[in-house]
N, C-alpha and C. Protein backbone atom coordinates (compact mmCIF):
# COMPACT_ATOMS: atom_id res chain seq x y z
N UNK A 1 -2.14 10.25 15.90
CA UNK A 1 -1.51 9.11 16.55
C UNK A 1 -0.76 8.22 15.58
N UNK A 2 -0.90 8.55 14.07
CA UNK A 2 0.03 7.98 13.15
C UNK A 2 -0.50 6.43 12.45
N UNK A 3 -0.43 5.80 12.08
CA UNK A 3 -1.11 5.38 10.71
C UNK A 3 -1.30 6.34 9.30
N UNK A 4 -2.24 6.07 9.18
CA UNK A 4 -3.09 6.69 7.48
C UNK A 4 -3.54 8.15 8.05
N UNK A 5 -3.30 8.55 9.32
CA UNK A 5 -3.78 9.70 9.54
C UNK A 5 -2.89 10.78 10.03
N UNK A 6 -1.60 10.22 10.34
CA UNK A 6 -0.61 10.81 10.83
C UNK A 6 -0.39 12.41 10.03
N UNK A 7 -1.34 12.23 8.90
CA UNK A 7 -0.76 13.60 8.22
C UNK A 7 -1.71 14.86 8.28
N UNK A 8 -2.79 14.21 9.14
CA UNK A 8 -4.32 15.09 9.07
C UNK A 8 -4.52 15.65 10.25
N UNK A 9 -5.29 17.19 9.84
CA UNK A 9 -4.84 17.87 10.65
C UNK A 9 -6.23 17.49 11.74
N UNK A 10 -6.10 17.72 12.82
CA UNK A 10 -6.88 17.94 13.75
C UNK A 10 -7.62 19.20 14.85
N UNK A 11 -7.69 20.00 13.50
CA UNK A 11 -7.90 21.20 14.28
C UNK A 11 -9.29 21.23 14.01
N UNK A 12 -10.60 20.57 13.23
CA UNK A 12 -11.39 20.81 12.38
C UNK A 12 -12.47 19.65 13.04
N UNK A 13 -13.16 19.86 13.81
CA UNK A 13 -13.85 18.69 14.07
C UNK A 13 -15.20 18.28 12.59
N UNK A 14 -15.38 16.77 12.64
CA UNK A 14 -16.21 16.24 11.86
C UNK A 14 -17.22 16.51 12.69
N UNK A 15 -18.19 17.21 11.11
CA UNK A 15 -19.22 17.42 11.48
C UNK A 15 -20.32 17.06 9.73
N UNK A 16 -21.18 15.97 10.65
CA UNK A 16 -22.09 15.15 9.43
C UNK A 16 -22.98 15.84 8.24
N UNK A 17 -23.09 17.18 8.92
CA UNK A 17 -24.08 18.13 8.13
C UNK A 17 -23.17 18.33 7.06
N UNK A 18 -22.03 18.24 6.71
CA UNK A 18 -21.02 18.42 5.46
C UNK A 18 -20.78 17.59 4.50
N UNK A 19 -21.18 16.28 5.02
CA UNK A 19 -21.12 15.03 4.32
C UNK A 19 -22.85 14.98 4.16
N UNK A 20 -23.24 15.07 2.55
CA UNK A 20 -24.50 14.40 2.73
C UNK A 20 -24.56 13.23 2.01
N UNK A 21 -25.55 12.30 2.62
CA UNK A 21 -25.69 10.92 2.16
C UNK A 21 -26.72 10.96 1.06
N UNK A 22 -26.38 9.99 -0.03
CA UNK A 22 -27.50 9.88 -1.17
C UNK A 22 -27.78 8.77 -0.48
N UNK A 23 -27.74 7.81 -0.14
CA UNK A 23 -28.57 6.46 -0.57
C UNK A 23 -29.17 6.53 1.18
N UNK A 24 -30.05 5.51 1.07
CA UNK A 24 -31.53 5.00 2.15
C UNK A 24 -30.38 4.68 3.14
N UNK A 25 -31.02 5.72 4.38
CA UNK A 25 -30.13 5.20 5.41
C UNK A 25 -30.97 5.26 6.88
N UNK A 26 -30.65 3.67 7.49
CA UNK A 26 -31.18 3.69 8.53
C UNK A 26 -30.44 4.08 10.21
N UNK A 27 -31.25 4.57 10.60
CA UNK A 27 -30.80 4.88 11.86
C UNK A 27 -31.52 4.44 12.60
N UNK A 28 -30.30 3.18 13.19
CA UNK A 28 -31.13 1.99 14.37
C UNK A 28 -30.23 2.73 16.12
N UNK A 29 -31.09 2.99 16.34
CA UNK A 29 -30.63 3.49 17.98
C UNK A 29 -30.69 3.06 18.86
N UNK A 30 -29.95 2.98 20.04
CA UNK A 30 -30.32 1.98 21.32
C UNK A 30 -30.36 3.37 22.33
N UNK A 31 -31.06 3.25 23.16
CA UNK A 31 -31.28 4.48 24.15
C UNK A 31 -30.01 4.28 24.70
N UNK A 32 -29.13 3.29 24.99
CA UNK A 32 -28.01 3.27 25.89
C UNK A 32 -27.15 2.85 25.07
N UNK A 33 -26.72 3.36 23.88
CA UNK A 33 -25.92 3.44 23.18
C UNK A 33 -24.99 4.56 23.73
N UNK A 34 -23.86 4.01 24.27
CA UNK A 34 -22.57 5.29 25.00
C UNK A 34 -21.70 5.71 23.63
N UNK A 35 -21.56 5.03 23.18
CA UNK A 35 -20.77 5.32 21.69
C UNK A 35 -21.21 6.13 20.95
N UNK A 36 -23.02 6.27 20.16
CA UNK A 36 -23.36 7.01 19.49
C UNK A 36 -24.51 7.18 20.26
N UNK A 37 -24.58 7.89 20.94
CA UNK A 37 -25.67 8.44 21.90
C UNK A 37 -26.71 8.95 21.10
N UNK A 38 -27.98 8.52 21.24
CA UNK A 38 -29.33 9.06 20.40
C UNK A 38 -29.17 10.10 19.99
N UNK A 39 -28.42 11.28 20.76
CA UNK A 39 -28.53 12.75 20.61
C UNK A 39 -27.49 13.17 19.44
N UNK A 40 -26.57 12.26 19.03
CA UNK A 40 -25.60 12.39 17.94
C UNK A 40 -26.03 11.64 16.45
N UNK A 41 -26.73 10.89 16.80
CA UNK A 41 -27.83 10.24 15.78
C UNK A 41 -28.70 11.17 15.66
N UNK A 42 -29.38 11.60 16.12
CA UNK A 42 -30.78 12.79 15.81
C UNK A 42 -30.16 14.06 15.49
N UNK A 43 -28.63 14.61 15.29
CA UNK A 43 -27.68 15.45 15.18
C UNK A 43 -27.87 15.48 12.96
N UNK A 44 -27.03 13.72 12.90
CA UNK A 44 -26.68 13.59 11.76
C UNK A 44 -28.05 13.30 11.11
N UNK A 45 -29.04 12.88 11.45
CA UNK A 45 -30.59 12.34 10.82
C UNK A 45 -30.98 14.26 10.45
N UNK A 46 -30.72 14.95 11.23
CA UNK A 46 -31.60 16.48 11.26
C UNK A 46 -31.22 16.99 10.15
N UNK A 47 -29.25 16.75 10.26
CA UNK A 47 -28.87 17.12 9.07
C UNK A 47 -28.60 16.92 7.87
N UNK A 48 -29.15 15.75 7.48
CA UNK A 48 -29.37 15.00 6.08
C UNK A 48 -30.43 15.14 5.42
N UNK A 49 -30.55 16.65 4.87
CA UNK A 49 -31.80 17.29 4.94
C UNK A 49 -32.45 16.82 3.60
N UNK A 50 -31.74 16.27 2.62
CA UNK A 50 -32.56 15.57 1.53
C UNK A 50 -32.60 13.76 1.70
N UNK A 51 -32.02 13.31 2.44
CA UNK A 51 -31.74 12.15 2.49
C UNK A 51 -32.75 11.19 2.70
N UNK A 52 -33.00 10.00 1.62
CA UNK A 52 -34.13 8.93 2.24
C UNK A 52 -33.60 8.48 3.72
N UNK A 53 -34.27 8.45 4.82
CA UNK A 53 -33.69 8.11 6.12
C UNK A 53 -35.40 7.42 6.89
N UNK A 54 -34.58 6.76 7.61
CA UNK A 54 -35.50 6.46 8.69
C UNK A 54 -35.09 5.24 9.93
N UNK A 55 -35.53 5.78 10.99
CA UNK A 55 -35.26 5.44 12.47
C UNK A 55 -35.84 4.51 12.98
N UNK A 56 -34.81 3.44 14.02
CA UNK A 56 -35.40 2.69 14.31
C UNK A 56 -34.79 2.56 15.66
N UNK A 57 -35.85 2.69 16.67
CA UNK A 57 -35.53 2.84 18.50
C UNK A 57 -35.49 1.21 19.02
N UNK A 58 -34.13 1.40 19.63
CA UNK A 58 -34.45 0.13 20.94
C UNK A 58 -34.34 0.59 22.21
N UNK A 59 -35.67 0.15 23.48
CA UNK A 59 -35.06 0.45 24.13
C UNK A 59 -34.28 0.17 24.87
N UNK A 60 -33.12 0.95 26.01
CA UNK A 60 -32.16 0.24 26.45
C UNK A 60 -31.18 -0.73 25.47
N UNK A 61 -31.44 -0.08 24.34
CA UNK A 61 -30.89 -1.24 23.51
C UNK A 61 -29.04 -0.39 23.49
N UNK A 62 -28.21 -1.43 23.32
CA UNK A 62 -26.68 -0.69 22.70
C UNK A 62 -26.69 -0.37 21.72
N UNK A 63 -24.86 -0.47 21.22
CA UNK A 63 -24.20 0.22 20.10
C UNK A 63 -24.95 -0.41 18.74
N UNK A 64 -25.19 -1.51 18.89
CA UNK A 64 -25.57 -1.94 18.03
C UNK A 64 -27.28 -2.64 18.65
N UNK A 65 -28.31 -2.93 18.37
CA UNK A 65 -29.23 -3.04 19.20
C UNK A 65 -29.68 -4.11 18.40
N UNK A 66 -29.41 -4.01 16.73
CA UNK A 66 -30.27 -5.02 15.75
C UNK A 66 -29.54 -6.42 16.03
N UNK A 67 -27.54 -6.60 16.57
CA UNK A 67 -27.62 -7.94 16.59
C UNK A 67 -27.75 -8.24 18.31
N UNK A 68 -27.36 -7.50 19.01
CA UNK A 68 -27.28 -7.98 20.44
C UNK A 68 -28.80 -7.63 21.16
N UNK A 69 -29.46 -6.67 20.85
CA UNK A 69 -31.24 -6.65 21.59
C UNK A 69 -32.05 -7.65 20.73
N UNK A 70 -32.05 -7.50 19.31
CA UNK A 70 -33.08 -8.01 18.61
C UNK A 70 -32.53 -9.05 17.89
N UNK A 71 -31.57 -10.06 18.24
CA UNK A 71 -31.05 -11.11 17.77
C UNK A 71 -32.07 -12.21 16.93
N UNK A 72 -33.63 -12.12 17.08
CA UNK A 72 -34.20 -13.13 16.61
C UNK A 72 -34.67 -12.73 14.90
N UNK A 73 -34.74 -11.41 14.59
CA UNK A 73 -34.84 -10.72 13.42
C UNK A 73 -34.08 -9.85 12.87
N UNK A 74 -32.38 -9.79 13.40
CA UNK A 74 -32.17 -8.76 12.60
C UNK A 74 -31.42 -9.84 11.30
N UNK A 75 -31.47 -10.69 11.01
CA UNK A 75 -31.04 -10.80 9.68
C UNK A 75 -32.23 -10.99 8.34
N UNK A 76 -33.53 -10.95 9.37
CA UNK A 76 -34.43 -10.18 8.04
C UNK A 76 -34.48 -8.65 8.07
N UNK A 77 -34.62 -7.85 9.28
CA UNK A 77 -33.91 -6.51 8.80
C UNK A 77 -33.06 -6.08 8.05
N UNK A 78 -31.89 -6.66 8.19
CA UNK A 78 -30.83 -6.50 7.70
C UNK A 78 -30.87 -7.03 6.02
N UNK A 79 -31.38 -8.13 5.62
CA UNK A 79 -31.76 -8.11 4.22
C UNK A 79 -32.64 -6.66 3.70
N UNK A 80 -33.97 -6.67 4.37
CA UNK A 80 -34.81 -5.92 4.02
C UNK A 80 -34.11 -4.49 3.91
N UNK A 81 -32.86 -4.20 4.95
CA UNK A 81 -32.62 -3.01 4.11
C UNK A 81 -31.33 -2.91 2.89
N UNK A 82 -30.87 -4.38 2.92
CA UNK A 82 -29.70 -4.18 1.84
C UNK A 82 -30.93 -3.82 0.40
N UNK A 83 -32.13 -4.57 0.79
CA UNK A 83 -32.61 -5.02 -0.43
C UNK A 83 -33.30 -3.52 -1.02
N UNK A 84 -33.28 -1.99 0.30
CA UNK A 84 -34.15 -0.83 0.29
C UNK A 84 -35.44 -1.11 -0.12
N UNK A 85 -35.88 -2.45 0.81
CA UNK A 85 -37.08 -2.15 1.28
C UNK A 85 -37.36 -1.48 2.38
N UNK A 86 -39.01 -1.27 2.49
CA UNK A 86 -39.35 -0.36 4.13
C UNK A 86 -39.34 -1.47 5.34
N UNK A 87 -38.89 -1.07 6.03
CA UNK A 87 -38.96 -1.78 7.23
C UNK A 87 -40.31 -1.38 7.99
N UNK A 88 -41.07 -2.82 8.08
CA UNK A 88 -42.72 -2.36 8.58
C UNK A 88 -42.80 -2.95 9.79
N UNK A 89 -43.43 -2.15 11.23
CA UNK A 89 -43.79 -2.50 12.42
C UNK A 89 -44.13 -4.05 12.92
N UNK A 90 -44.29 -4.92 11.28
CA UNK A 90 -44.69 -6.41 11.63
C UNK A 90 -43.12 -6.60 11.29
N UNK A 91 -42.35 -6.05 10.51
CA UNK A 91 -40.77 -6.68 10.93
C UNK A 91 -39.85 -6.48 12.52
N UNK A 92 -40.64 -5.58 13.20
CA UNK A 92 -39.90 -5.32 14.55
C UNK A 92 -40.53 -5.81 15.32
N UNK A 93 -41.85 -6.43 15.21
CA UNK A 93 -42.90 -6.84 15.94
C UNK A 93 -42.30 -8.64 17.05
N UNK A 94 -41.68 -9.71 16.03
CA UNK A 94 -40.87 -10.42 17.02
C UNK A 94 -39.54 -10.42 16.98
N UNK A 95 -38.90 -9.20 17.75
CA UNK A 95 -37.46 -9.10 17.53
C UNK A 95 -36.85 -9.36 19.11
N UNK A 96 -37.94 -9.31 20.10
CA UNK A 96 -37.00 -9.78 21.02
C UNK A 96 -36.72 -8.30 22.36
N UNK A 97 -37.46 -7.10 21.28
CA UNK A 97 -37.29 -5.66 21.91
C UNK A 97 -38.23 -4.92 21.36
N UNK A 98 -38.42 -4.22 22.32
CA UNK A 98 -39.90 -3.42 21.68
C UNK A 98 -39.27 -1.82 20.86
N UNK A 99 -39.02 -1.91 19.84
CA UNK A 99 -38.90 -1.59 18.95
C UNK A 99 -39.68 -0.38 18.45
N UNK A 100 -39.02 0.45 18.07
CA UNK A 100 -40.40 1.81 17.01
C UNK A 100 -39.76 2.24 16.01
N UNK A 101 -40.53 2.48 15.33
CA UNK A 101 -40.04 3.69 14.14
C UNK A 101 -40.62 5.09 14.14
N UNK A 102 -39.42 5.97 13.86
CA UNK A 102 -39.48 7.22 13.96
C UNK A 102 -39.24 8.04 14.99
N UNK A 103 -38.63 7.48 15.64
CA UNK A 103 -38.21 7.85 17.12
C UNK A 103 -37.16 7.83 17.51
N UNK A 104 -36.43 8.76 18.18
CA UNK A 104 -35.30 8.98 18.50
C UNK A 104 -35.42 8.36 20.55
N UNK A 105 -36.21 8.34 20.83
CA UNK A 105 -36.41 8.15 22.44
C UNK A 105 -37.24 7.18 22.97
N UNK A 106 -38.00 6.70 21.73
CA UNK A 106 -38.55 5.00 21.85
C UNK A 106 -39.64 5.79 22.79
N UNK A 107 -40.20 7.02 23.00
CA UNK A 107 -41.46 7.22 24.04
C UNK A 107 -41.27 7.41 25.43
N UNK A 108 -39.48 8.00 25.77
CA UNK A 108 -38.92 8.03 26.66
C UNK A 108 -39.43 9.47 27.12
């Protein structure tokens, strides 16, 4: 469609398993995320097969779930992971959404 990309080809779809990530990466999910649907998150998490990673479910939560579901804590999340600390069940505990780690479906 032309910009910075006008010259790239599009025959080749992106696919995450090709790109691997070194550094700590979280994957915050909202079950009703239409944009990155859990199932495309649990896609790129499967395939980051050395990668420090770890998940964090909202439910019903959106695209983004840490500022619009859990508005009362995500800017200590959000430190805690610039800082690559662990994010512990007493940090999701008053966020406003019931919250999990390690879960792609929050127990759905």
């Amino acid at each position: 469609s032309g910009g910075s990309c006008k010259d790239q080809k599009r025959d080749h779809p992106f696919d995450s398993k090709a790109w691997q990530v070194k550094t700590k990466t979280y994957y915050v999910v909202g079950t009703s995320d239409n944009f990155t649907p859990p199932s495309q998150a649990r896609y790129h998490f499967e395939n980051q097969a050395n990668a420090n990673k770890e998940v964090i479910c909202v439910p019903r939560g959106g695209h983004t779930p840490l500022k619009y579901n859990m508005p009362s804590c995500s800017a200590q999340v959000f430190s805690k992971m610039s800082a690559g600390l662990d994010i512990g069940v007493s940090d999701l505990s008053n966020c406003g959404a019931t919250a999990q780690r390690n879960s792609f479906t929050c127990g759905q």
